[in-house]
C-alpha atoms as a PDB file:
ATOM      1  CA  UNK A   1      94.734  61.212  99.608  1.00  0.00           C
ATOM      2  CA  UNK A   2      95.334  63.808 102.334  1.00  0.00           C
ATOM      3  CA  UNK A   3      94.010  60.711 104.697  1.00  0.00           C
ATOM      4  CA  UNK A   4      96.737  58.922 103.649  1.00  0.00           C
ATOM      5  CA  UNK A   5      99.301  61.464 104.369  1.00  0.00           C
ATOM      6  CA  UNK A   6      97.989  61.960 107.588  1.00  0.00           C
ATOM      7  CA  UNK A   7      98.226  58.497 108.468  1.00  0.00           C
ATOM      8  CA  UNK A   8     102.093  58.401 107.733  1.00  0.00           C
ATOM      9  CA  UNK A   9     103.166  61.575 109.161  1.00  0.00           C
ATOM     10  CA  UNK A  10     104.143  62.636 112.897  1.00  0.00           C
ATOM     11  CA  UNK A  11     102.963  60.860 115.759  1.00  0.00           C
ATOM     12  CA  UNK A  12     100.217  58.817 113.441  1.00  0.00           C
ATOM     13  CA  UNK A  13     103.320  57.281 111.655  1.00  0.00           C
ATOM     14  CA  UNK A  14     104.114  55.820 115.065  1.00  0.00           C
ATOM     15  CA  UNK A  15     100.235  54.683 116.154  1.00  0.00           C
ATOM     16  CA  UNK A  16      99.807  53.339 112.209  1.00  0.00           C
ATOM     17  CA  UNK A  17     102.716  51.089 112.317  1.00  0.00           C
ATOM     18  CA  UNK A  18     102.460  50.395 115.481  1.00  0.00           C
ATOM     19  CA  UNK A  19      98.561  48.811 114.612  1.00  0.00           C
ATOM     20  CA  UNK A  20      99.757  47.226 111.673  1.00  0.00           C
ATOM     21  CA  UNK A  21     102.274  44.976 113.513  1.00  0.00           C
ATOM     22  CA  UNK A  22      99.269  44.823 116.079  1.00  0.00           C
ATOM     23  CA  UNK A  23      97.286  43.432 113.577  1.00  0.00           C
ATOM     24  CA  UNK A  24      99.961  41.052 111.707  1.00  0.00           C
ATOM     25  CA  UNK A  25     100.429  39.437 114.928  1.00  0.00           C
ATOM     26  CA  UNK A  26      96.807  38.919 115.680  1.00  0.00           C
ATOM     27  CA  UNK A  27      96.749  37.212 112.193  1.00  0.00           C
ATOM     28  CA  UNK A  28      99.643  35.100 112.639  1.00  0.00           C
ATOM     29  CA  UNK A  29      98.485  34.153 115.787  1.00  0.00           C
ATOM     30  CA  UNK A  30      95.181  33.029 114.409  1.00  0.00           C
ATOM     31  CA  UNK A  31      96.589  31.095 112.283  1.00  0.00           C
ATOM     32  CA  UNK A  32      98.746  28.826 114.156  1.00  0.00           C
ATOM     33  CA  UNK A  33      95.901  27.858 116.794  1.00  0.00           C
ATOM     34  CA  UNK A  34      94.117  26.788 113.450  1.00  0.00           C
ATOM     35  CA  UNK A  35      96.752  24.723 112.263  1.00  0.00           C
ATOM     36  CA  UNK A  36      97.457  23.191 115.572  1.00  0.00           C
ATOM     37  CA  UNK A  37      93.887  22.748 116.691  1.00  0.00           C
ATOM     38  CA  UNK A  38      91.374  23.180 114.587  1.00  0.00           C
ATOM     39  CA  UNK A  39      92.525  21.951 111.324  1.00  0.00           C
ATOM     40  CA  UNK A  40      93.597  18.472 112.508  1.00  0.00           C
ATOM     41  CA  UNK A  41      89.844  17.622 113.587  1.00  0.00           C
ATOM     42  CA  UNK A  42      88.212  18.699 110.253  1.00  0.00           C
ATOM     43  CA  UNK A  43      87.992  15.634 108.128  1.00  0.00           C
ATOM     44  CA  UNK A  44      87.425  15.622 104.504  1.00  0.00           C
ATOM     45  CA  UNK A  45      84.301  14.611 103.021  1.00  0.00           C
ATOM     46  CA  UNK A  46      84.912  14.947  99.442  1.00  0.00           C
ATOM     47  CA  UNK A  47      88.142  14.575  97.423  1.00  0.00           C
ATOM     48  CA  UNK A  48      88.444  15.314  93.650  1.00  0.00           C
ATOM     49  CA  UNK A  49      88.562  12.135  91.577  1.00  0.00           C
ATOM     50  CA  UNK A  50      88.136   9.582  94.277  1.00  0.00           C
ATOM     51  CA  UNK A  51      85.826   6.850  94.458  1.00  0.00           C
ATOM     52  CA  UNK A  52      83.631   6.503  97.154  1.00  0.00           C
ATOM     53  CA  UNK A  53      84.519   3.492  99.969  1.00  0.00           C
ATOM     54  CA  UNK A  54      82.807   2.257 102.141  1.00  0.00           C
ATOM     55  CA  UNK A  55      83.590   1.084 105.415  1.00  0.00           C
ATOM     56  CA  UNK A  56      81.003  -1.371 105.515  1.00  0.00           C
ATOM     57  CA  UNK A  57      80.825  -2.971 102.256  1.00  0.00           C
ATOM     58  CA  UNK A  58      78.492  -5.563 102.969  1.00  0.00           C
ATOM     59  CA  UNK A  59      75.457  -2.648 104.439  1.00  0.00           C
ATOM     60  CA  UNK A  60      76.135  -0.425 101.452  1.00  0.00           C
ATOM     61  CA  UNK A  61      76.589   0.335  98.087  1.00  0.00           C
ATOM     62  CA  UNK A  62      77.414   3.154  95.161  1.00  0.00           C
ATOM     63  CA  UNK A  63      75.464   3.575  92.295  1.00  0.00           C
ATOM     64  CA  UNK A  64      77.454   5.465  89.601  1.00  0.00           C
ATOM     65  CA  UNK A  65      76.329   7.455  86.664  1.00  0.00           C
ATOM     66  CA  UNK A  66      79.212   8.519  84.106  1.00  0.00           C
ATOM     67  CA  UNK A  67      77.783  11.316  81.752  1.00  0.00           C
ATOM     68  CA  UNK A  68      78.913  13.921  79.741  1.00  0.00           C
ATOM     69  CA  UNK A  69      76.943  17.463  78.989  1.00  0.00           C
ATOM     70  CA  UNK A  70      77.684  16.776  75.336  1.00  0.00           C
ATOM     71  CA  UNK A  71      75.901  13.971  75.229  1.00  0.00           C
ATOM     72  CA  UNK A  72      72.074  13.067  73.695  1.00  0.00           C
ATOM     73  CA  UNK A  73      71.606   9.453  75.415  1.00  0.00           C
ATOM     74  CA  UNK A  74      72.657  11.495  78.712  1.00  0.00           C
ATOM     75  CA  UNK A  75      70.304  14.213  78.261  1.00  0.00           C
ATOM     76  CA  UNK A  76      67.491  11.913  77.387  1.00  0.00           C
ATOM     77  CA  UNK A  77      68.315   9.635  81.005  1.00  0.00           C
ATOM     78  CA  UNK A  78      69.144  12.499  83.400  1.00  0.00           C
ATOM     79  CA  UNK A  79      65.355  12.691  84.685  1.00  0.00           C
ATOM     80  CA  UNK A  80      65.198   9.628  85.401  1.00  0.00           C
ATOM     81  CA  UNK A  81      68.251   9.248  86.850  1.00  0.00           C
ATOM     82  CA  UNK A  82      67.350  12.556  88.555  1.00  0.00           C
ATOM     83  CA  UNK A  83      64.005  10.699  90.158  1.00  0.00           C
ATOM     84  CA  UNK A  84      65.846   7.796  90.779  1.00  0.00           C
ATOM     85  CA  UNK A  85      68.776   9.525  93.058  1.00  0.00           C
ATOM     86  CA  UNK A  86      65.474  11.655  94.216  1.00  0.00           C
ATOM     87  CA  UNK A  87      63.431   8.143  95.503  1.00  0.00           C
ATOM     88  CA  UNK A  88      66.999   6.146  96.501  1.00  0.00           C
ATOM     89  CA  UNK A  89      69.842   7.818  97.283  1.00  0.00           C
ATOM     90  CA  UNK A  90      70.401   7.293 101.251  1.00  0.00           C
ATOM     91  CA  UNK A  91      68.061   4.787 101.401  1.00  0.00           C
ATOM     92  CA  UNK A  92      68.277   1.330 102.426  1.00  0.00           C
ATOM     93  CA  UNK A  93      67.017  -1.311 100.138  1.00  0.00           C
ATOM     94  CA  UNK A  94      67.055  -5.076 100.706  1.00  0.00           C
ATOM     95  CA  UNK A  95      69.132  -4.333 103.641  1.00  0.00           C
ATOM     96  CA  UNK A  96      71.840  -2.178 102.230  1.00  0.00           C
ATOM     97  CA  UNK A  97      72.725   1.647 101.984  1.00  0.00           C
ATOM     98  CA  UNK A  98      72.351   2.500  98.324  1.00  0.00           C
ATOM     99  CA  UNK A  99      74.492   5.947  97.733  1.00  0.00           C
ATOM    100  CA  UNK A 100      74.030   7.487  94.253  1.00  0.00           C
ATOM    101  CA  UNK A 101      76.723   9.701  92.838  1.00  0.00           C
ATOM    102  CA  UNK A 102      76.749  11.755  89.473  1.00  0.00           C
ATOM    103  CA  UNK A 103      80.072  11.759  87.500  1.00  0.00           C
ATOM    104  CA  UNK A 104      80.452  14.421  84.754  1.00  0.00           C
ATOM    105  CA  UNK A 105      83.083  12.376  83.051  1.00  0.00           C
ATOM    106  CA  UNK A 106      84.775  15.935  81.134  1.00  0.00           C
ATOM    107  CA  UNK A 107      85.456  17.300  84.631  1.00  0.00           C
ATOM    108  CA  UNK A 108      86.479  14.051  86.429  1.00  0.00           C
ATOM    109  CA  UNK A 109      88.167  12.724  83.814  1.00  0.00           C
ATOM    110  CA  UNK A 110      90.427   9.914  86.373  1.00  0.00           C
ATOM    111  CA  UNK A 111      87.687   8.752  87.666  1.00  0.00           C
ATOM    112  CA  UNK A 112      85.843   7.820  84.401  1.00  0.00           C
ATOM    113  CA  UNK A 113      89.246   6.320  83.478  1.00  0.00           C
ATOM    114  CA  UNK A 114      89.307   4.401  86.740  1.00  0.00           C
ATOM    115  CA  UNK A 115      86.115   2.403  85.982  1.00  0.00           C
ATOM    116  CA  UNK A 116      86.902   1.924  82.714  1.00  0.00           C
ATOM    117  CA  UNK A 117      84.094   4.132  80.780  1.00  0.00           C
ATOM    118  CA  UNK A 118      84.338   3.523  77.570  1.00  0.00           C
ATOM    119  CA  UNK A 119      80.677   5.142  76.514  1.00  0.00           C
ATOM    120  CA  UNK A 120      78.021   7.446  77.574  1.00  0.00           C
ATOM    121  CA  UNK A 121      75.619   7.086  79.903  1.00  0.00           C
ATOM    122  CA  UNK A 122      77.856   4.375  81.714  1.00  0.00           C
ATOM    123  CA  UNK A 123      76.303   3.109  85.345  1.00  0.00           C
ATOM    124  CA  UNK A 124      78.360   1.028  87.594  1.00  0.00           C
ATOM    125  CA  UNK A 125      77.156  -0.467  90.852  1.00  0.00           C
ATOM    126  CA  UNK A 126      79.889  -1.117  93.611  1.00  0.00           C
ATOM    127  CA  UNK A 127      78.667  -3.208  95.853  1.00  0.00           C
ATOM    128  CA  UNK A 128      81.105  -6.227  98.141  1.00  0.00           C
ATOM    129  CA  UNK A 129      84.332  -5.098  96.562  1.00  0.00           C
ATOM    130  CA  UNK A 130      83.269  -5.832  93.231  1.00  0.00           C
ATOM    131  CA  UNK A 131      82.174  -3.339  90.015  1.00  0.00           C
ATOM    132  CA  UNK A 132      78.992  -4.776  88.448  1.00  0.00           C
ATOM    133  CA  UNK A 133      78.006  -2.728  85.602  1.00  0.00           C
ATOM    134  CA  UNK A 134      74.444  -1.961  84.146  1.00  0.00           C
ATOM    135  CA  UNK A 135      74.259  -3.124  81.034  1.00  0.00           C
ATOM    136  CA  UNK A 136      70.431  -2.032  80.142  1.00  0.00           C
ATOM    137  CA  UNK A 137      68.431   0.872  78.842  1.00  0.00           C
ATOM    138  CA  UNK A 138      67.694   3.202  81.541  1.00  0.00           C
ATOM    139  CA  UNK A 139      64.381   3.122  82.972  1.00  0.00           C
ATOM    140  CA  UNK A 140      63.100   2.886  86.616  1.00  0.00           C
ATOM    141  CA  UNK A 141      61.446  -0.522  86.231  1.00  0.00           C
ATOM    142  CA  UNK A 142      64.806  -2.229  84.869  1.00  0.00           C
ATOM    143  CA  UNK A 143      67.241  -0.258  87.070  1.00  0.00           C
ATOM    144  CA  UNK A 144      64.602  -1.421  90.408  1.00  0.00           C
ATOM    145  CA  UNK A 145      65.014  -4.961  88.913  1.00  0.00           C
ATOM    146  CA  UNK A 146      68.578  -4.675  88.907  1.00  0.00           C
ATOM    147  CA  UNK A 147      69.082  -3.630  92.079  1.00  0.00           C
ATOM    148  CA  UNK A 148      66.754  -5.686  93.730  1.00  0.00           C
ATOM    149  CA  UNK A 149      68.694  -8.826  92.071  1.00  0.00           C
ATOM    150  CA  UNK A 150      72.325  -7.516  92.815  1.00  0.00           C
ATOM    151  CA  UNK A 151      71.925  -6.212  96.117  1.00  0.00           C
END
């Protein structure tokens, strides 16, 4: 505590304050060259409740899988959709980037409500503009059939 004192009495008021606006103006100064400069060249990457598009709809395409923790069928299919993302995701088949993305529908709740989920496991393909929906027990043979006849 006697520190303390120190630092606020005499001639070490003077050199104390004086740092502190020292070092307020080093911060502020920091700051704005971020804002200006550096902050206008980051781009985000990931947004909360967003979809992911595309740019090039015809040379890719999103594979969605809407879960829940709570969920038995969703326990039971996570491995394989696990191995799937594990063999596909970033990888081009017949010709087109195939993305996979994992949707915990209790935490991204507007984007389950966006595609319409109405039950769990839910996978939705988006492919050309258009929302094609899986409509099939999960397994690695039917899912490779259904990809290799959509895309």
């Amino acid at each position: 505590m006697d520190y303390v004192k120190n630092l606020f009495s005499g001639d070490n008021k003077y050199k104390t304050v004086g740092l502190l606006i020292v070092l307020l103006c080093l911060i502020a100064a920091s700051l704005y060259v971020y804002k200006k400069s550096i902050s206008s060249k980051i781009k985000d990457t990931y947004a909360p409740n967003q979809e992911f598009v595309s740019n090039d709809a015809d040379k890719s395409a999103v594979l969605y899988y809407f879960y829940t923790t709570w969920c038995p069928h969703c326990k039971k299919t996570m491995p394989i959709w696990d191995e799937l993302v594990s063999e596909l995701n970033n990888k081009e088949l017949n010709g087109v980037t195939l993305t996979l993305i994992k949707v915990d529908c209790d935490k991204e709740q507007a984007l389950a409500e966006s595609f319409n989920v109405q039950g769990y496991p839910t996978i939705k393909l988006v492919y050309g503009g258009k929302t094609i929906e899986y409509d099939a027990k999960l397994d690695k043979a039917t899912m490779m059939e259904f990809l290799n006849s959509t895309l």
